[in-house]
Structures are given as structure tokens and as C-alpha cells.
C-alpha atoms as a PDB file:
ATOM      1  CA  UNK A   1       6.504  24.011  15.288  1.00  0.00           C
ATOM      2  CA  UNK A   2       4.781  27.221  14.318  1.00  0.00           C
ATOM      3  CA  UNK A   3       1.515  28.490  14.746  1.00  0.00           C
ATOM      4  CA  UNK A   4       1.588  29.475  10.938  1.00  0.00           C
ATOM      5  CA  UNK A   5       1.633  25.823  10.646  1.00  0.00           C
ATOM      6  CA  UNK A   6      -1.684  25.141  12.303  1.00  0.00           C
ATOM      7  CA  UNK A   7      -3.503  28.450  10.521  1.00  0.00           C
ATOM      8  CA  UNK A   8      -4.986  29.857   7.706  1.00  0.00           C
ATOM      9  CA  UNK A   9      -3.355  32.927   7.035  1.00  0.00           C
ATOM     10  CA  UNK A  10      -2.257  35.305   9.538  1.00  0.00           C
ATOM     11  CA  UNK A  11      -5.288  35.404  12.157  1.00  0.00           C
ATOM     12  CA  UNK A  12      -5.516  32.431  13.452  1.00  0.00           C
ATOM     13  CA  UNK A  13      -8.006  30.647  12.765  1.00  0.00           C
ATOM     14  CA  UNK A  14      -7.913  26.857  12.367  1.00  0.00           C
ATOM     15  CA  UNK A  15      -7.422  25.124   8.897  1.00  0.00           C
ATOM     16  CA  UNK A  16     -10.664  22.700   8.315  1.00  0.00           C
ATOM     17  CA  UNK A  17      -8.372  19.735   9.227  1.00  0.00           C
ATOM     18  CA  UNK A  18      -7.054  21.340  12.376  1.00  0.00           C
ATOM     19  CA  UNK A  19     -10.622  21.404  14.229  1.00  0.00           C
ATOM     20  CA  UNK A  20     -11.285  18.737  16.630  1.00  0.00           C
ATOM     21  CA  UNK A  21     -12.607  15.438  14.844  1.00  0.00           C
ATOM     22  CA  UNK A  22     -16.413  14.623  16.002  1.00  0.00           C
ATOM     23  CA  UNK A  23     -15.687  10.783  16.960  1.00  0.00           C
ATOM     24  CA  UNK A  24     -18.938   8.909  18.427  1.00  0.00           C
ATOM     25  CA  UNK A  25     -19.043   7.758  22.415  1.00  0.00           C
ATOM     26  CA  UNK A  26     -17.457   4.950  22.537  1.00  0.00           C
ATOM     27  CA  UNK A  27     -20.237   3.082  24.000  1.00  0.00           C
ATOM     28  CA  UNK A  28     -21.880   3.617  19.985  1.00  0.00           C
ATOM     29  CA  UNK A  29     -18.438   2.129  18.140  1.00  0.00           C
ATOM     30  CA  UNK A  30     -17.791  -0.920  20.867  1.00  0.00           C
ATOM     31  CA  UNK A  31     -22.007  -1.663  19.776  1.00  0.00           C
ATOM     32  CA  UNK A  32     -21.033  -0.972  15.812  1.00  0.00           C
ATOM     33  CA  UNK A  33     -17.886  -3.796  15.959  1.00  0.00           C
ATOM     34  CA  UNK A  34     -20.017  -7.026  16.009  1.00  0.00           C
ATOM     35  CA  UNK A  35     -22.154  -5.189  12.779  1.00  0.00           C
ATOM     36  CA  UNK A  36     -18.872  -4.631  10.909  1.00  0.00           C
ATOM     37  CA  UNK A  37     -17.522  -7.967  12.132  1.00  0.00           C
ATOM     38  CA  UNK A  38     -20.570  -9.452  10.720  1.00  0.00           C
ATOM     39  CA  UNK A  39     -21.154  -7.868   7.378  1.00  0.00           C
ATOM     40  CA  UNK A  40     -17.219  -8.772   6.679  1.00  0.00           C
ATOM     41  CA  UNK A  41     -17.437 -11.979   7.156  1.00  0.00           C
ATOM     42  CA  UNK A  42     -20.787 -12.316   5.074  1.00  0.00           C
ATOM     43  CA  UNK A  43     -19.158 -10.513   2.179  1.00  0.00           C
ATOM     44  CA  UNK A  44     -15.679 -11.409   2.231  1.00  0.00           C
ATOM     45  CA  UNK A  45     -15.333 -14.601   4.477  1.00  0.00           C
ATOM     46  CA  UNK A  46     -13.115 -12.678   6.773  1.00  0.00           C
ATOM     47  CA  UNK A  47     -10.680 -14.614   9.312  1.00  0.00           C
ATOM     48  CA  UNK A  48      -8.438 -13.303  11.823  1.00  0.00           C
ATOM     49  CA  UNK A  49      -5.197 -15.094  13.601  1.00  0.00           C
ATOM     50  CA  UNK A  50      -2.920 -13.546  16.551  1.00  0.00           C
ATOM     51  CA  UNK A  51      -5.832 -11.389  18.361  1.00  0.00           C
ATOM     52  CA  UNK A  52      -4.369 -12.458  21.503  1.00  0.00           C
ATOM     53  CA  UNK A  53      -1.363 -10.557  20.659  1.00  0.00           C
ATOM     54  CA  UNK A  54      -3.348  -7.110  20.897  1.00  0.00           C
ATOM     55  CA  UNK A  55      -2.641  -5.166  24.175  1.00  0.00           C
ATOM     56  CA  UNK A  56      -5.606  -4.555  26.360  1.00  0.00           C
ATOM     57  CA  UNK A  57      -4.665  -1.255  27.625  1.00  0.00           C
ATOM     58  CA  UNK A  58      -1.521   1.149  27.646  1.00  0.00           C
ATOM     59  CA  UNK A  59      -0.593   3.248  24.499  1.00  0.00           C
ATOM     60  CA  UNK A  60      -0.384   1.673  21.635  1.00  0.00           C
ATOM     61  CA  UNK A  61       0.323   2.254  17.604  1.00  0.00           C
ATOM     62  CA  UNK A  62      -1.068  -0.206  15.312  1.00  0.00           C
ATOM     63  CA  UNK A  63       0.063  -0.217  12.028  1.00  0.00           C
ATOM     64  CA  UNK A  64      -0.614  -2.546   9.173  1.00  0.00           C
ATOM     65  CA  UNK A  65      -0.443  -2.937   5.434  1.00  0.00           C
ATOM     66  CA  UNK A  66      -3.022  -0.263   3.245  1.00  0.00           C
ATOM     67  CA  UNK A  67      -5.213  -2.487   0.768  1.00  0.00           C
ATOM     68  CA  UNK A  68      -8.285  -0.561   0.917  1.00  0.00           C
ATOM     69  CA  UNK A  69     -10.971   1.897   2.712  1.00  0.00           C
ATOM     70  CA  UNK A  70     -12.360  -0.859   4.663  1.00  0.00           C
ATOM     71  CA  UNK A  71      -8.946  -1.947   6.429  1.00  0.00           C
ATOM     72  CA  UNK A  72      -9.253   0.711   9.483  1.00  0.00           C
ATOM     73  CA  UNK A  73     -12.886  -1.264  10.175  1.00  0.00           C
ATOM     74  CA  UNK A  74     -11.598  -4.955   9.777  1.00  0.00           C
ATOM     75  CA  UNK A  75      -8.595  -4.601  11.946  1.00  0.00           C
ATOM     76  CA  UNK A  76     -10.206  -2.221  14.248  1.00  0.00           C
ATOM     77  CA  UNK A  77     -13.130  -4.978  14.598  1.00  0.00           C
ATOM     78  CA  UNK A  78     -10.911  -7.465  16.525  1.00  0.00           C
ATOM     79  CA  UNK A  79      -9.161  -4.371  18.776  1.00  0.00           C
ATOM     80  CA  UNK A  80     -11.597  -4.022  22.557  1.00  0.00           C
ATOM     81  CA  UNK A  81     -10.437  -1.078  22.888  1.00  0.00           C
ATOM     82  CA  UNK A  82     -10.522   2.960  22.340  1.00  0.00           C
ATOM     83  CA  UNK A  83      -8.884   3.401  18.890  1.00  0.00           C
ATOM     84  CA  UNK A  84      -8.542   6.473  16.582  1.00  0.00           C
ATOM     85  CA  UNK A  85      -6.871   6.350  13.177  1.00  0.00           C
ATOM     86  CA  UNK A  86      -5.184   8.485  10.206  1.00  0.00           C
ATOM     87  CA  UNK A  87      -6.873   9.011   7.304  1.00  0.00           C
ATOM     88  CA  UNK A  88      -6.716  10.789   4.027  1.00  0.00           C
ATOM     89  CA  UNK A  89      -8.192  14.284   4.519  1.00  0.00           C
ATOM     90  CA  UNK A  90      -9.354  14.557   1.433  1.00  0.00           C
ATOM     91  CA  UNK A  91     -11.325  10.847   2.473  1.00  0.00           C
ATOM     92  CA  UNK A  92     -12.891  12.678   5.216  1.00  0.00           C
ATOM     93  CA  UNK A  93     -14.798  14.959   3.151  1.00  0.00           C
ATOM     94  CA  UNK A  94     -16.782  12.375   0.962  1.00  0.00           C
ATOM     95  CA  UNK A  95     -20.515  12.604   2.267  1.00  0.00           C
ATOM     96  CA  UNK A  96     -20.982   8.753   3.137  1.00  0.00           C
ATOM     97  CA  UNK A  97     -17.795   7.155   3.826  1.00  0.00           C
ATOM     98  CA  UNK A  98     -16.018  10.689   5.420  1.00  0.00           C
ATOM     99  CA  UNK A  99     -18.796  10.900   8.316  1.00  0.00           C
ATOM    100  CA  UNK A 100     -18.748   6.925   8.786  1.00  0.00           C
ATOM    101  CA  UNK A 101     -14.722   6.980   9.813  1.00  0.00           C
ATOM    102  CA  UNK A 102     -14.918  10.795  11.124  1.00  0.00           C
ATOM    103  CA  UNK A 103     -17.527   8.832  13.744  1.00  0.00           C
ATOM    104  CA  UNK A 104     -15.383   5.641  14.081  1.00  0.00           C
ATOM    105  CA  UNK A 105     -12.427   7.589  15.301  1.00  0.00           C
ATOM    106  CA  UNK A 106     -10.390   8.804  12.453  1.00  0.00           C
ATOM    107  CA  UNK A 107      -8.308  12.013  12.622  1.00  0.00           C
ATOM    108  CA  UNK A 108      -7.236  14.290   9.336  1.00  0.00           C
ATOM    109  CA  UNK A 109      -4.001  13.237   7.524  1.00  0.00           C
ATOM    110  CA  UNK A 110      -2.912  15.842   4.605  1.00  0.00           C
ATOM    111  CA  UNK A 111      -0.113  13.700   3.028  1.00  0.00           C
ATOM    112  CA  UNK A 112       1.606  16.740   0.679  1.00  0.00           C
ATOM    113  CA  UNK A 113       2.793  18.630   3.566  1.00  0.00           C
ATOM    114  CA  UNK A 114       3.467  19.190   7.279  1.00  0.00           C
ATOM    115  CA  UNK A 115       1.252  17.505  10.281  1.00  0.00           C
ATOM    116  CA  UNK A 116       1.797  19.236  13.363  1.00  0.00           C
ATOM    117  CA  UNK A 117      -1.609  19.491  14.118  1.00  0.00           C
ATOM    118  CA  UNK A 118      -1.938  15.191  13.144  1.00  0.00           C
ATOM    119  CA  UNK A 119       1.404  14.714  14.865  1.00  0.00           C
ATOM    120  CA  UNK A 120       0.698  16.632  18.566  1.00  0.00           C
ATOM    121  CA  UNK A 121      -3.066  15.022  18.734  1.00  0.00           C
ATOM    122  CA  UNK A 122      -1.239  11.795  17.921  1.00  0.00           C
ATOM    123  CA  UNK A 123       1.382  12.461  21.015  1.00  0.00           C
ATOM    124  CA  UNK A 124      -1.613  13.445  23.120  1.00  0.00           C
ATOM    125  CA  UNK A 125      -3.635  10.311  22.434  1.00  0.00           C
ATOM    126  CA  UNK A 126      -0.524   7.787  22.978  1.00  0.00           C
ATOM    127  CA  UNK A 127       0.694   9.303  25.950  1.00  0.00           C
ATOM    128  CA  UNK A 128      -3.160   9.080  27.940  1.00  0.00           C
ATOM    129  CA  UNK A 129      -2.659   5.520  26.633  1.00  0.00           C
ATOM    130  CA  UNK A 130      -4.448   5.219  23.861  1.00  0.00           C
ATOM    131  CA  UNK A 131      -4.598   3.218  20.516  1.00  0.00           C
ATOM    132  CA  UNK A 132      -3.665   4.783  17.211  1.00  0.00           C
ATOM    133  CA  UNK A 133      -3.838   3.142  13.729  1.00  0.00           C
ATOM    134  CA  UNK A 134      -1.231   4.126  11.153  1.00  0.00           C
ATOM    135  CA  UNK A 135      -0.918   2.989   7.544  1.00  0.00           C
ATOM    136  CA  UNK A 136       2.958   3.361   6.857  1.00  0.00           C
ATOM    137  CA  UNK A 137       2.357   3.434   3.698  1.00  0.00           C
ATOM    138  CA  UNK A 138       0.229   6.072   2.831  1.00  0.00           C
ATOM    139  CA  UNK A 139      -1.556   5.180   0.380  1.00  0.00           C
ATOM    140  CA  UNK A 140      -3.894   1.686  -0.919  1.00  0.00           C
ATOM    141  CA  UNK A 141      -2.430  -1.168  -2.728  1.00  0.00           C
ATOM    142  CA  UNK A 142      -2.979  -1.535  -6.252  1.00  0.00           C
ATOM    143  CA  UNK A 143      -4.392  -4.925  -7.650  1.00  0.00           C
ATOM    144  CA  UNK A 144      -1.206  -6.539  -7.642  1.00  0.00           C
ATOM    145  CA  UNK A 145      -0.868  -6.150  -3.620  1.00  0.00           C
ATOM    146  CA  UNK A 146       2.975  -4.678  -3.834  1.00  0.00           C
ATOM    147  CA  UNK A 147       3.882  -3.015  -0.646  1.00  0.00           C
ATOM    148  CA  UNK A 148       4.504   0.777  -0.824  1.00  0.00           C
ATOM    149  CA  UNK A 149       7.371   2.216   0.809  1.00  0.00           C
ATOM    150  CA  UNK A 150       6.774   2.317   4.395  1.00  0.00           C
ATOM    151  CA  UNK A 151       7.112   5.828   6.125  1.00  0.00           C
ATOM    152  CA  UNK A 152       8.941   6.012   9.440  1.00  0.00           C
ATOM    153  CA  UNK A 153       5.825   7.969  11.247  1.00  0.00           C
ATOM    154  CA  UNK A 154       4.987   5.187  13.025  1.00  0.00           C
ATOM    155  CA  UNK A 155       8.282   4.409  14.453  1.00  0.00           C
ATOM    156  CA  UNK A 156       8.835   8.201  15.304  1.00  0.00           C
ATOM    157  CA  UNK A 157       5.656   8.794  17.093  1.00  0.00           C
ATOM    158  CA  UNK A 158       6.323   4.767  18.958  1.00  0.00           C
ATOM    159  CA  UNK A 159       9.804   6.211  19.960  1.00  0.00           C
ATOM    160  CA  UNK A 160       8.703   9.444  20.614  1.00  0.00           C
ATOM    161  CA  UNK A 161       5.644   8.255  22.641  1.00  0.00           C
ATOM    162  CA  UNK A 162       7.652   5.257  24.337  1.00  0.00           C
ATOM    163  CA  UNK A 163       5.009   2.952  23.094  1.00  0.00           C
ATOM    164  CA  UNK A 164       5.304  -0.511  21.032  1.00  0.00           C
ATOM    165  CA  UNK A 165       3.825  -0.596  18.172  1.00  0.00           C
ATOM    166  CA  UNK A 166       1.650  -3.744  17.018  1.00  0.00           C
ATOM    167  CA  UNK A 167       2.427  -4.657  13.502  1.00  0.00           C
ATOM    168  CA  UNK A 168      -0.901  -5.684  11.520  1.00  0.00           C
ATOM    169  CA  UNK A 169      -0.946  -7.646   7.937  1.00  0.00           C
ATOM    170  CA  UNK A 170      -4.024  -7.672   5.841  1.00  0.00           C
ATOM    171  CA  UNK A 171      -4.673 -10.357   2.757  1.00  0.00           C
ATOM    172  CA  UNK A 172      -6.840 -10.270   0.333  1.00  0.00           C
ATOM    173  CA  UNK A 173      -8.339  -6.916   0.425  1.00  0.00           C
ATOM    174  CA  UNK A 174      -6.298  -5.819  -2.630  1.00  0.00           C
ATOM    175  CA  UNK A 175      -8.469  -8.138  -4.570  1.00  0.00           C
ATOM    176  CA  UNK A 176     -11.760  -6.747  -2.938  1.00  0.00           C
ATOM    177  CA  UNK A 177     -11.287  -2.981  -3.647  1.00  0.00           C
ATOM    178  CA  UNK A 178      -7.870  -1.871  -5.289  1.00  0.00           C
ATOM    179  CA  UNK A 179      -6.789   1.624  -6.099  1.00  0.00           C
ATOM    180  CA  UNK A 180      -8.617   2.361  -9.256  1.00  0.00           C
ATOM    181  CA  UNK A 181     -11.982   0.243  -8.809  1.00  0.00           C
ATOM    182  CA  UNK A 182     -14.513   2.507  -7.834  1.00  0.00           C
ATOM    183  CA  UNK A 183     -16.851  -0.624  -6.288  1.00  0.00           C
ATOM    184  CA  UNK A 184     -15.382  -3.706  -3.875  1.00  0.00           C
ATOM    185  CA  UNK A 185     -16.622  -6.762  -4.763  1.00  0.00           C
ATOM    186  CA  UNK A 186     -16.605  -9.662  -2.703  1.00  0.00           C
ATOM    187  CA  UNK A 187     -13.778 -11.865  -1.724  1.00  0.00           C
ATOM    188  CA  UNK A 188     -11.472 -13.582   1.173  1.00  0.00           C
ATOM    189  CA  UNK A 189     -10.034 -11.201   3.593  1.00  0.00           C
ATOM    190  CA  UNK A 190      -7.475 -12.415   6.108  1.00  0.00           C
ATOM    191  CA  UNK A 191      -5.665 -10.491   9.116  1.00  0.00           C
ATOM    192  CA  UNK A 192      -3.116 -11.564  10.940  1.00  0.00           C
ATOM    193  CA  UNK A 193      -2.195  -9.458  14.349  1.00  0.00           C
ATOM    194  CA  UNK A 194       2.034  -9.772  14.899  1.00  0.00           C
ATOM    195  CA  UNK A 195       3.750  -9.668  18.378  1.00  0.00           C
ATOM    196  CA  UNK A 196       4.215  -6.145  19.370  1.00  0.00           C
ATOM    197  CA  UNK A 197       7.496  -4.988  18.864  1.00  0.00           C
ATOM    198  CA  UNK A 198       9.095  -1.806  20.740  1.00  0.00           C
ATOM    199  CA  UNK A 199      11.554   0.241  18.660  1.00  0.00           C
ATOM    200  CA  UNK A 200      14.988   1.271  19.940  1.00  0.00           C
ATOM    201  CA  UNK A 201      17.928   3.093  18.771  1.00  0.00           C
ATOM    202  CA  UNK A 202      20.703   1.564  18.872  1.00  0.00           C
ATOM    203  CA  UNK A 203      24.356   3.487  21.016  1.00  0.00           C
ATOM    204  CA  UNK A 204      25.635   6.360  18.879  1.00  0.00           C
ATOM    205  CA  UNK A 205      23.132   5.282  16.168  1.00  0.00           C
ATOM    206  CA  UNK A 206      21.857   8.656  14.350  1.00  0.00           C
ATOM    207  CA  UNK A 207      18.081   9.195  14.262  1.00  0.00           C
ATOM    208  CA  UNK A 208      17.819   8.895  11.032  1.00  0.00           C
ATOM    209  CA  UNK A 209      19.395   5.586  10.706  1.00  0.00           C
ATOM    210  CA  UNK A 210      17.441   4.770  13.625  1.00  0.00           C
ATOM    211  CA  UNK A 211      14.073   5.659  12.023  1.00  0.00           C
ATOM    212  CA  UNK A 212      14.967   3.727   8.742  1.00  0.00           C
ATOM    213  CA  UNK A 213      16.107   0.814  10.245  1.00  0.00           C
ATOM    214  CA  UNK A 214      13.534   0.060  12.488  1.00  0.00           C
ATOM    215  CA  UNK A 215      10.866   0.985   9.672  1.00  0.00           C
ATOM    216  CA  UNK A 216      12.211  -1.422   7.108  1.00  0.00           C
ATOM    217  CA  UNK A 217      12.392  -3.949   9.940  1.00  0.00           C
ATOM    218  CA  UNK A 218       8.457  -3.209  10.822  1.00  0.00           C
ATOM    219  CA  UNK A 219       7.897  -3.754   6.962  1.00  0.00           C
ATOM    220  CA  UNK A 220       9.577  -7.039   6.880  1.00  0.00           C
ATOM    221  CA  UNK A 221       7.390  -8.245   9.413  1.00  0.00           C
ATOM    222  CA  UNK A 222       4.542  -6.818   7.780  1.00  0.00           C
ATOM    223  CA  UNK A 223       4.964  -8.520   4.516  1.00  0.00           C
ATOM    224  CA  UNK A 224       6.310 -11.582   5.890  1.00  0.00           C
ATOM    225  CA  UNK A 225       2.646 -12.942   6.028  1.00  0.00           C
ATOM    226  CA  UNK A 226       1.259 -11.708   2.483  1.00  0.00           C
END
């Protein structure tokens, strides 16, 4: 990857989403989850099933279905562990909302072009055996709840990384705040933690193939609980 990648013209100096995120000590988050835990399930009756099937420690991706804003809080509620997440760059710069998940862990994700700068902080964070929430899809759910196309990020940086990833589904939360309502309202939120899974190419398979099949394979399990 090239430096030009990481830069702002020719001198080198770092784009805005290139500098080092600001996260809070983790002492502050681990005291914020029972807050967010609580407020959830006062607003939108949240539940949870499968939390036993989160790993304690070891590197780990977590990716789930994108409904709204709140999902990096609800699943990362349940999760006793360090996790950091991608977001939406653009996200990060709202006053409110961008500070809140710039402190809860979330790391810059421009979606129309290269991420080498996402990608290697990403490899770093896995490989010191960390946790790292990915939303294959990109992009929220609109009212109806139908699944984007998933991207095959996660399953690169899992294969990449040699780390399972820990397939997440989220109900409800497309009826609580969809793409194009500018307030959530209140409602039932459900999330349902899978058994990890731990993608592998198969002999002779090309990458490619590799990366689509396992992807569509993450999706199915994914959407198998909506």
C-alpha cells in the first residue's frame, strides 16, 4: 500500500481519518455498559440469547446485521471485553453522536474508497488479540429490514488475522430507527450472539471464491434468525 494512500497531498501529513482515534480507558466504557444496557432495555425492551457464545479473550471479529446507530452499543453491551468498531467517517464528525462512539471505541471507515489506514489498525488490533466489530454491510437497514449485500472485509481481515469471527443478528432495530427517520422511537430489540465460526479456504480454491463463499455463508447465518 502507498503512503499516498494514507496522505493529503504530497507532504505527508495525515488525512483527518488517518489520526489516531481518542477512545476512553477502558475502565470508563466497562462502567458505561450497565447505563447503555439499562436505557435499552427501558426504551426498547431489549433481550439477548447466545452471550455464552462470545469469546473471553483472543482476537476476535464480530460482525452482525446494520439496523441502526445504536447497534455498535447494544451488541457491544453484552461483549466483557476490549472492543473497537468501524464506523461511517462521515458519522464521526456529528457533534453528539461522533464523540459518543469516537469514545466507545470506534475507528474511521470512508466507504467510497481505499482503507489502508482502517485495514492495518484493524490487523494491529486482531493480532494483540483484540475485538473488532464489523457491519458487512455497510450501510443501515431500511424500514423493511432487507439485508444489504454483505462485503467480504470481515472474512478477509478473519483470514488474514487467523481469527474466527462471531456472527451477530439484531431484530427489531429496523423498526426503532430506519434509514430515513431522523428520530428512533421506541420498540423491541432482540440480539442473538451465533457460534463463532473460523473461515477457511478450501485446496486450490482461488481467493476470491474463497472470500465470496465464506461471506455469503456468514450472511446466511446472519439472517437465519431475522
Amino acid at each position: 500500500m502507498s503512503r499516498a494512500a494514507d496522505t493529503d497531498g504530497g507532504e505527508g501529513r495525515p488525512r483527518p481519518e488517518s489520526r489516531s482515534p481518542r477512545s476512553a480507558p477502558e475502565w470508563v466504557i466497562d462502567a458505561l455498559r450497565p447505563a447503555i444496557l439499562g436505557l435499552s432495555r427501558a426504551l426498547w425492551r431489549i433481550s439477548f440469547r447466545g452471550v455464552e457464545q462470545v469469546p473471553a479473550e483472543g482476537g476476535l471479529i464480530i460482525a452482525a446485521n446494520h439496523q441502526t446507530y445504536f447497534d455498535p452499543f447494544w451488541v457491544g453491551s453484552r461483549v466483557r471485553r476490549p472492543v473497537r468498531y468501524l464506523a461511517w467517517n462521515e458519522a464521526l464528525k456529528w457533534p453528539l453522536v461522533g464523540k459518543t462512539m469516537e469514545m466507545l471505541g470506534a475507528w474511521p471507515l470512508v466507504l467510497d474508497r481505499g482503507n489502508p489506514t482502517a485495514y492495518r489498525r484493524s490487523m494491529q488490533w486482531l493480532r494483540s488479540g483484540g475485538a473488532l466489530m464489523i457491519f458487512p454491510e455497510g450501510e443501515r437497514a431500511y424500514a423493511d429490514g432487507e439485508v444489504g449485500r454483505f462485503k467480504a472485509g470481515a472474512v478477509r481481515l478473519a483470514l488474514e488475522a487467523g481469527v474466527p469471527i462471531l456472527p451477530v443478528t439484531i431484530r427489531g432495530g429496523e423498526r426503532v430507527w430506519p434509514r430515513g427517520r431522523t428520530i428512533p422511537r421506541t420498540g423491541r430489540v432482540e440480539v442473538i450472539f451465533h457460534p463463532t465460526r473460523r473461515p477457511a479456504c478450501l485446496p486450490g480454491e482461488d481467493t476470491r471464491q474463497c472470500f465470496k463463499r465464506e461471506t455469503e455463508a456468514l450472511a446466511a447465518v446472519i439472517t437465519s434468525a431475522l
